[in-house]
PDB file of N, CA and C in Angstrom:
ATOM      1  N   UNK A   1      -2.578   5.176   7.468  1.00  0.00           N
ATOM      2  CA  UNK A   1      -1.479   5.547   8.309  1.00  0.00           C
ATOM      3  C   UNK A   1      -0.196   5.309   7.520  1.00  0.00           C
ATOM      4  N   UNK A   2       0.910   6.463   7.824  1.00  0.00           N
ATOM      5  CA  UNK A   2       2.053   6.355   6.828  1.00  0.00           C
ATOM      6  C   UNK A   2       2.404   7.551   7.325  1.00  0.00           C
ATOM      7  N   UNK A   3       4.325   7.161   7.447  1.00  0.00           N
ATOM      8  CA  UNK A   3       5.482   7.768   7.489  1.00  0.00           C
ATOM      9  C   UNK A   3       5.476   8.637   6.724  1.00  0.00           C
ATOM     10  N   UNK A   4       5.995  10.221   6.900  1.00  0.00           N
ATOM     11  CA  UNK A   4       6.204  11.069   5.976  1.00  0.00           C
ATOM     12  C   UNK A   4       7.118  11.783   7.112  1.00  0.00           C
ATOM     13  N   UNK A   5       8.551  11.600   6.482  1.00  0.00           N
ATOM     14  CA  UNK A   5       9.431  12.157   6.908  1.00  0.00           C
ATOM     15  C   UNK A   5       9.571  11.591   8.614  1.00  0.00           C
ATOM     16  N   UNK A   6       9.714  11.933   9.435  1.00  0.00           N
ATOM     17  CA  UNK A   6       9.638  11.608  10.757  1.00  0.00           C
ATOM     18  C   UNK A   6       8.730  11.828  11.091  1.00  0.00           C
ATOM     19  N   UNK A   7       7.439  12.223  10.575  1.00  0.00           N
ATOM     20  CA  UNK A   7       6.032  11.817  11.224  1.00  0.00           C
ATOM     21  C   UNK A   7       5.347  10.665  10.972  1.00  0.00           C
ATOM     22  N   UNK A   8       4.303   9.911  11.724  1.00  0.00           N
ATOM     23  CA  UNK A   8       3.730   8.983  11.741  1.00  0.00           C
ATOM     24  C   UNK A   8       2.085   9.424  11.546  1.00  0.00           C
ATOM     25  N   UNK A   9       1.434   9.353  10.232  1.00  0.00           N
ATOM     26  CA  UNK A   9       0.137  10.160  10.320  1.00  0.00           C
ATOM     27  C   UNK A   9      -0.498   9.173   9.786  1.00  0.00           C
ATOM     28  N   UNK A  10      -1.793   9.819  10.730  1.00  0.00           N
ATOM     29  CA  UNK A  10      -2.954   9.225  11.058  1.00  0.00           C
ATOM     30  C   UNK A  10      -3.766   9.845   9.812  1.00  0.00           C
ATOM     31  N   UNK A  11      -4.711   9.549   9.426  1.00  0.00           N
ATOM     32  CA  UNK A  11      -5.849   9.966   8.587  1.00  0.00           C
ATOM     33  C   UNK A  11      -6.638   9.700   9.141  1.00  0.00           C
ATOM     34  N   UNK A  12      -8.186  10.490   9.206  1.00  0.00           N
ATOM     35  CA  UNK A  12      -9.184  10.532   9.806  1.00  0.00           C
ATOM     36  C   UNK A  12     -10.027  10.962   9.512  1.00  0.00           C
ATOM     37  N   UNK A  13     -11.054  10.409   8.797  1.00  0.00           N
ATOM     38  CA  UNK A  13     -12.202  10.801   8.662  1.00  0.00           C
ATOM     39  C   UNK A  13     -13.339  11.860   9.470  1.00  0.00           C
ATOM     40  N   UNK A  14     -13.836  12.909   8.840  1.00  0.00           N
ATOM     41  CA  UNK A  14     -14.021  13.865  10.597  1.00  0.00           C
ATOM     42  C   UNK A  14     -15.304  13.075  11.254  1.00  0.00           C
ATOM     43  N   UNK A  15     -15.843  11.638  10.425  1.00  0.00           N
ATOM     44  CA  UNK A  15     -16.860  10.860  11.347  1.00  0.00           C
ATOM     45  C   UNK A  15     -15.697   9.307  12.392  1.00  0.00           C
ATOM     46  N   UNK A  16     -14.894   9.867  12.073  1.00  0.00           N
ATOM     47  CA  UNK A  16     -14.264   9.038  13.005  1.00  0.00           C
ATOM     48  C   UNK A  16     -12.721   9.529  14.002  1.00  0.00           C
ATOM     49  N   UNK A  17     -13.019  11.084  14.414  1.00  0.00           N
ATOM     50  CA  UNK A  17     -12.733  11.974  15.416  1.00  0.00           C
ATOM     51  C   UNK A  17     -13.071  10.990  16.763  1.00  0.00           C
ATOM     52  N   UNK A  18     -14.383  11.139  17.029  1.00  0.00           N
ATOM     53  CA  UNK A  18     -14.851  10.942  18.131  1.00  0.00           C
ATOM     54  C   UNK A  18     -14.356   9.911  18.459  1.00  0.00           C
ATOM     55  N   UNK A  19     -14.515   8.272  17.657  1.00  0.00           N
ATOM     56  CA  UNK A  19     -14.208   7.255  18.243  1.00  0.00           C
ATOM     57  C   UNK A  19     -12.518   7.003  18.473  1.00  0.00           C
ATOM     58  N   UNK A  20     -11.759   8.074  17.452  1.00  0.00           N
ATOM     59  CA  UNK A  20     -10.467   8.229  17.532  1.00  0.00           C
ATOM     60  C   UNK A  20     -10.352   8.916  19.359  1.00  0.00           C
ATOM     61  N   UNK A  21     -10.940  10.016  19.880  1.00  0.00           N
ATOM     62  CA  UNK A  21     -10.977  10.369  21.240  1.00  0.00           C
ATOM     63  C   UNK A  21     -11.069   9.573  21.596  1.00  0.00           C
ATOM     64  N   UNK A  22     -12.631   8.636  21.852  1.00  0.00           N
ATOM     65  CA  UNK A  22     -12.766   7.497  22.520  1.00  0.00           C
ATOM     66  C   UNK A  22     -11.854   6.628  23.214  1.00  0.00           C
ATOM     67  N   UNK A  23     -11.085   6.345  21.705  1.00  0.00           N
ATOM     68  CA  UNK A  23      -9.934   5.245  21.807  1.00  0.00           C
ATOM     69  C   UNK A  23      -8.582   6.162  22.537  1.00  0.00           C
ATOM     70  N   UNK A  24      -8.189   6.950  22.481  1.00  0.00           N
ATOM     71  CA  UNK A  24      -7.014   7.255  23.069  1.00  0.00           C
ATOM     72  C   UNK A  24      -7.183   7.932  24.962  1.00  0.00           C
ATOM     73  N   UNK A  25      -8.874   8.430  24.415  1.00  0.00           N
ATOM     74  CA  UNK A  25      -8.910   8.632  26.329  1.00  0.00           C
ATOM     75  C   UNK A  25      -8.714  10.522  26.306  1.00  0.00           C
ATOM     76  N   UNK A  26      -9.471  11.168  27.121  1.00  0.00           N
ATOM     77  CA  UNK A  26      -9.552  12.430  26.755  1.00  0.00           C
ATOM     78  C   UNK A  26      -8.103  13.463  27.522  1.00  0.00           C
ATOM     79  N   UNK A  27      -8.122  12.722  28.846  1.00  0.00           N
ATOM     80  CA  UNK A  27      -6.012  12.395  29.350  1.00  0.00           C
ATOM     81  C   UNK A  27      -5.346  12.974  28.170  1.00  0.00           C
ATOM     82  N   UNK A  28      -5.288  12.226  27.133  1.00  0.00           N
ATOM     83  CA  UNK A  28      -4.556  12.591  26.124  1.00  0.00           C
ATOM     84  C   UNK A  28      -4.669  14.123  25.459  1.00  0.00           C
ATOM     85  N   UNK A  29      -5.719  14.648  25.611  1.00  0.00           N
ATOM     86  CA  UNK A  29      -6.281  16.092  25.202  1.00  0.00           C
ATOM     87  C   UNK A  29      -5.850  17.067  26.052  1.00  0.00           C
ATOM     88  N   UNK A  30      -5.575  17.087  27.242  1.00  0.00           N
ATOM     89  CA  UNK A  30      -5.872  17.976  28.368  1.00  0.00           C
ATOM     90  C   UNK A  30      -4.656  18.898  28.130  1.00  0.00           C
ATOM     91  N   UNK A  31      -3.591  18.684  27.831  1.00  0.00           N
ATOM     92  CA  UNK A  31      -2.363  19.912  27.946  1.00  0.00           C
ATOM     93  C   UNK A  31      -2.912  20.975  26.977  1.00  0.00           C
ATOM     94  N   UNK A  32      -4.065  21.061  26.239  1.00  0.00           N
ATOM     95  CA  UNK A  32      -3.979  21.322  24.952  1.00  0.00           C
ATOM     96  C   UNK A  32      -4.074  20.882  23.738  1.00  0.00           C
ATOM     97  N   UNK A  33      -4.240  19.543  24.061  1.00  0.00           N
ATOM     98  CA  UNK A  33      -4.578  18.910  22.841  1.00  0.00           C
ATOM     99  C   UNK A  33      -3.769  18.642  21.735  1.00  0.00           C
ATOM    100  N   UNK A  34      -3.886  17.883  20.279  1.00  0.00           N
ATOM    101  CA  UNK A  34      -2.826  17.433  19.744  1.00  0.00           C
ATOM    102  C   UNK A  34      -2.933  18.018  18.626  1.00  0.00           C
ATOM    103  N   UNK A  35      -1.554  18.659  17.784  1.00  0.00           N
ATOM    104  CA  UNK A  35      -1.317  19.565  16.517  1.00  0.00           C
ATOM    105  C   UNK A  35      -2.130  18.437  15.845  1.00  0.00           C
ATOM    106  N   UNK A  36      -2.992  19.191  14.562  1.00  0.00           N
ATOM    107  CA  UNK A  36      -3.500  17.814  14.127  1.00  0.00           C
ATOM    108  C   UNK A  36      -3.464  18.792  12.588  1.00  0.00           C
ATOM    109  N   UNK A  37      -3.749  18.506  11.059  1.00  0.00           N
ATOM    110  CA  UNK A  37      -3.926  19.434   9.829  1.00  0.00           C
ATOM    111  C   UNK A  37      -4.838  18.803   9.725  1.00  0.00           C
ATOM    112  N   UNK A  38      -5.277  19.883   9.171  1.00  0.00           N
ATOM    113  CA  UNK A  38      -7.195  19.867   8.217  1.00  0.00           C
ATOM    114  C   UNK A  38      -6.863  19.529   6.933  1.00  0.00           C
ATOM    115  N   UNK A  39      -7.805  18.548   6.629  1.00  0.00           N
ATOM    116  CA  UNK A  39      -7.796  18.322   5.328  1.00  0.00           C
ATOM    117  C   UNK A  39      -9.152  18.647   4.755  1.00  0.00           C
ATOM    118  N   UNK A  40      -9.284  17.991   3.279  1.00  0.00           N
ATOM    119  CA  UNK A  40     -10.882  18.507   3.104  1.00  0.00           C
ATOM    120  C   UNK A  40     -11.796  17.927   3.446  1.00  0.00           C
ATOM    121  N   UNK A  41     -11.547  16.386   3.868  1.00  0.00           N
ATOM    122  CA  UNK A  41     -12.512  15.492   4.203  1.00  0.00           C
ATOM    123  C   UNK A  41     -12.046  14.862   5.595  1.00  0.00           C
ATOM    124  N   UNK A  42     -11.140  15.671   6.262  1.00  0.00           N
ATOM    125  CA  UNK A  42     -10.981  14.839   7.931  1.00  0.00           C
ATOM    126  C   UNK A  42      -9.882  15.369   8.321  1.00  0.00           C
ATOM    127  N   UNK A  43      -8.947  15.143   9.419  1.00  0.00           N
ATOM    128  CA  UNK A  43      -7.569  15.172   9.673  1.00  0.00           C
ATOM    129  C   UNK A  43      -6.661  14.624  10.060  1.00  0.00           C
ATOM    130  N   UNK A  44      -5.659  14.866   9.544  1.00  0.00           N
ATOM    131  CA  UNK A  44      -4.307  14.114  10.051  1.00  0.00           C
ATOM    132  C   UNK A  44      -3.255  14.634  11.319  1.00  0.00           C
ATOM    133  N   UNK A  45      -3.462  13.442  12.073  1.00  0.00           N
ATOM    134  CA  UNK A  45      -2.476  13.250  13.045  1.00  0.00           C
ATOM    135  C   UNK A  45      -1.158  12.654  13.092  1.00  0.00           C
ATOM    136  N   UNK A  46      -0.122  13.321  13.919  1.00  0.00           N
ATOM    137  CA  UNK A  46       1.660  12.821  14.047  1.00  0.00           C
ATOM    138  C   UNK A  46       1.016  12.257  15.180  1.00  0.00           C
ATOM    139  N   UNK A  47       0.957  10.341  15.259  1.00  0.00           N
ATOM    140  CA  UNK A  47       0.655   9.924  16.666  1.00  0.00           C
ATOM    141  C   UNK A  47       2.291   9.674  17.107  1.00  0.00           C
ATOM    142  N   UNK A  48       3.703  10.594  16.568  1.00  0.00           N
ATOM    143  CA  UNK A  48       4.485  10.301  17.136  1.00  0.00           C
ATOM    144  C   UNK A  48       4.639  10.614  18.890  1.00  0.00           C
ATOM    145  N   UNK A  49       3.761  11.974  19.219  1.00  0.00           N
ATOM    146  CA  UNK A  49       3.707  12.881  20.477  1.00  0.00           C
ATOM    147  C   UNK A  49       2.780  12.109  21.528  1.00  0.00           C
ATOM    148  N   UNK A  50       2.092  10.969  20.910  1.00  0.00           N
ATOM    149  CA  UNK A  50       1.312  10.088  21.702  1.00  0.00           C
ATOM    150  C   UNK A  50       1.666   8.946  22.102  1.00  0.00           C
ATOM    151  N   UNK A  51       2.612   8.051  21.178  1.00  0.00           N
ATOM    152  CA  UNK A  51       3.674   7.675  21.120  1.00  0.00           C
ATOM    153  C   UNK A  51       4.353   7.200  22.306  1.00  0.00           C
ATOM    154  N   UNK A  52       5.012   8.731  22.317  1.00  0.00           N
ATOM    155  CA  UNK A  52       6.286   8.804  23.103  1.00  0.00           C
ATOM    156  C   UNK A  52       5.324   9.181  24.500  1.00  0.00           C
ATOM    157  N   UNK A  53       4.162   9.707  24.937  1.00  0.00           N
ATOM    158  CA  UNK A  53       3.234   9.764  26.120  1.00  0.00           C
ATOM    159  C   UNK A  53       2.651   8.483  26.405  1.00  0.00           C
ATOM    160  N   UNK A  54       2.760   7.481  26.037  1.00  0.00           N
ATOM    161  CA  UNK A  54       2.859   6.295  26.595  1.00  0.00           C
ATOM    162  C   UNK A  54       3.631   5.206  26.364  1.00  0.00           C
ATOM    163  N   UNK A  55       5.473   5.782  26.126  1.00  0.00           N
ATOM    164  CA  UNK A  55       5.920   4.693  25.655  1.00  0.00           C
ATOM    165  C   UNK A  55       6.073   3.857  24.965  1.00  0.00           C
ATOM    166  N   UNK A  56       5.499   4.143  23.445  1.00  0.00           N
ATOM    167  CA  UNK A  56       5.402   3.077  22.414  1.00  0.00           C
ATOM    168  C   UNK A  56       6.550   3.038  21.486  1.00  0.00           C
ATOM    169  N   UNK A  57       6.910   2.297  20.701  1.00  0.00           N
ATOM    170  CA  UNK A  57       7.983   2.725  19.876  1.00  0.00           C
ATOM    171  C   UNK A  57       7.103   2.860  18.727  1.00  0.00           C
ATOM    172  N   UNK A  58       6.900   3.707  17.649  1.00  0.00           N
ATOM    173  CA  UNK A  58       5.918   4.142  16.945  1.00  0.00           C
ATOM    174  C   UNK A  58       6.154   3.158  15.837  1.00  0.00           C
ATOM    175  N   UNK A  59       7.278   2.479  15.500  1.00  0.00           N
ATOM    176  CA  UNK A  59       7.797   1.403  14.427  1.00  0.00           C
ATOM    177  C   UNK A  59       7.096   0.095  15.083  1.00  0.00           C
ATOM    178  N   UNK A  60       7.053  -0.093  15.753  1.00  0.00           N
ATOM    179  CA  UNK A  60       5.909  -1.003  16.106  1.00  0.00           C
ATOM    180  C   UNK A  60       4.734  -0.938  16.109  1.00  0.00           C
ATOM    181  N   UNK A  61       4.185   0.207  15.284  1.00  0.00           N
ATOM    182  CA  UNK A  61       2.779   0.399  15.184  1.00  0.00           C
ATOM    183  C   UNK A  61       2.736   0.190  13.315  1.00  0.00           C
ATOM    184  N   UNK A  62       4.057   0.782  12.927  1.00  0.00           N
ATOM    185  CA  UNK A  62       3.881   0.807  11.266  1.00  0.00           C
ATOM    186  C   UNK A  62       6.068   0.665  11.145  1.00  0.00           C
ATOM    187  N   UNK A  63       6.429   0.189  10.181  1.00  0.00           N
ATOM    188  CA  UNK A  63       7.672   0.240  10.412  1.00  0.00           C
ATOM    189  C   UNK A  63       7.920   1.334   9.474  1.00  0.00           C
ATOM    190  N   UNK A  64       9.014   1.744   9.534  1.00  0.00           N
ATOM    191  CA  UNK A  64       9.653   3.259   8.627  1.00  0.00           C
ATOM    192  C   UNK A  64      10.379   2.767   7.658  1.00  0.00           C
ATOM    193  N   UNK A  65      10.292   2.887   6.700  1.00  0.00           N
ATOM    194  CA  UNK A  65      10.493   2.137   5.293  1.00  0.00           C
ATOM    195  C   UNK A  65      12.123   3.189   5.010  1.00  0.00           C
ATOM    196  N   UNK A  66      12.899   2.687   4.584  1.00  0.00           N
ATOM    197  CA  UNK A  66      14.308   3.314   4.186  1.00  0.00           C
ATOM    198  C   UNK A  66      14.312   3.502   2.824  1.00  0.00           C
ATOM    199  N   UNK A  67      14.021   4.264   2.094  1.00  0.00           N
ATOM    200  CA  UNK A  67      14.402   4.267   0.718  1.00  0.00           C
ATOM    201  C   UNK A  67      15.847   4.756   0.055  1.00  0.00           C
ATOM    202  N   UNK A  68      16.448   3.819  -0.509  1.00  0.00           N
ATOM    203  CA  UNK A  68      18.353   4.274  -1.033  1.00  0.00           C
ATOM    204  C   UNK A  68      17.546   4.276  -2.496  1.00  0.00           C
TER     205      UNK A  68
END
């Protein structure tokens, strides 16, 4: 997991999809589900949009590093 630009992404193995559902609750899927990119070996998620659907401040999950 790591900041890139104003996203907060997830990496994911595509054998650990499911328990990633598991853990967030399928609620979370239902509008449509979440933009996610394919990679070659799994995908990455912005859990910023999940985030902000239950109130989290996402810097409290990973902090956002400032580079000068």
């Amino acid at each position: 997991m790591d900041w890139r630009g104003d996203k907060l992404l997830l990496l994911l193995h595509f054998t650990e999809i499911k328990g990633f559902e598991d853990l967030i609750g399928r609620y979370a899927l239902d509008d449509g589900g979440l933009d996610v990119t394919l990679l070659s070996n799994g995908i990455a998620v912005d859990l910023i949009e999940l985030c902000e659907n239950e109130d989290i401040d996402p810097e409290s999950i990973r902090v956002k590093e400032v580079w000068t």
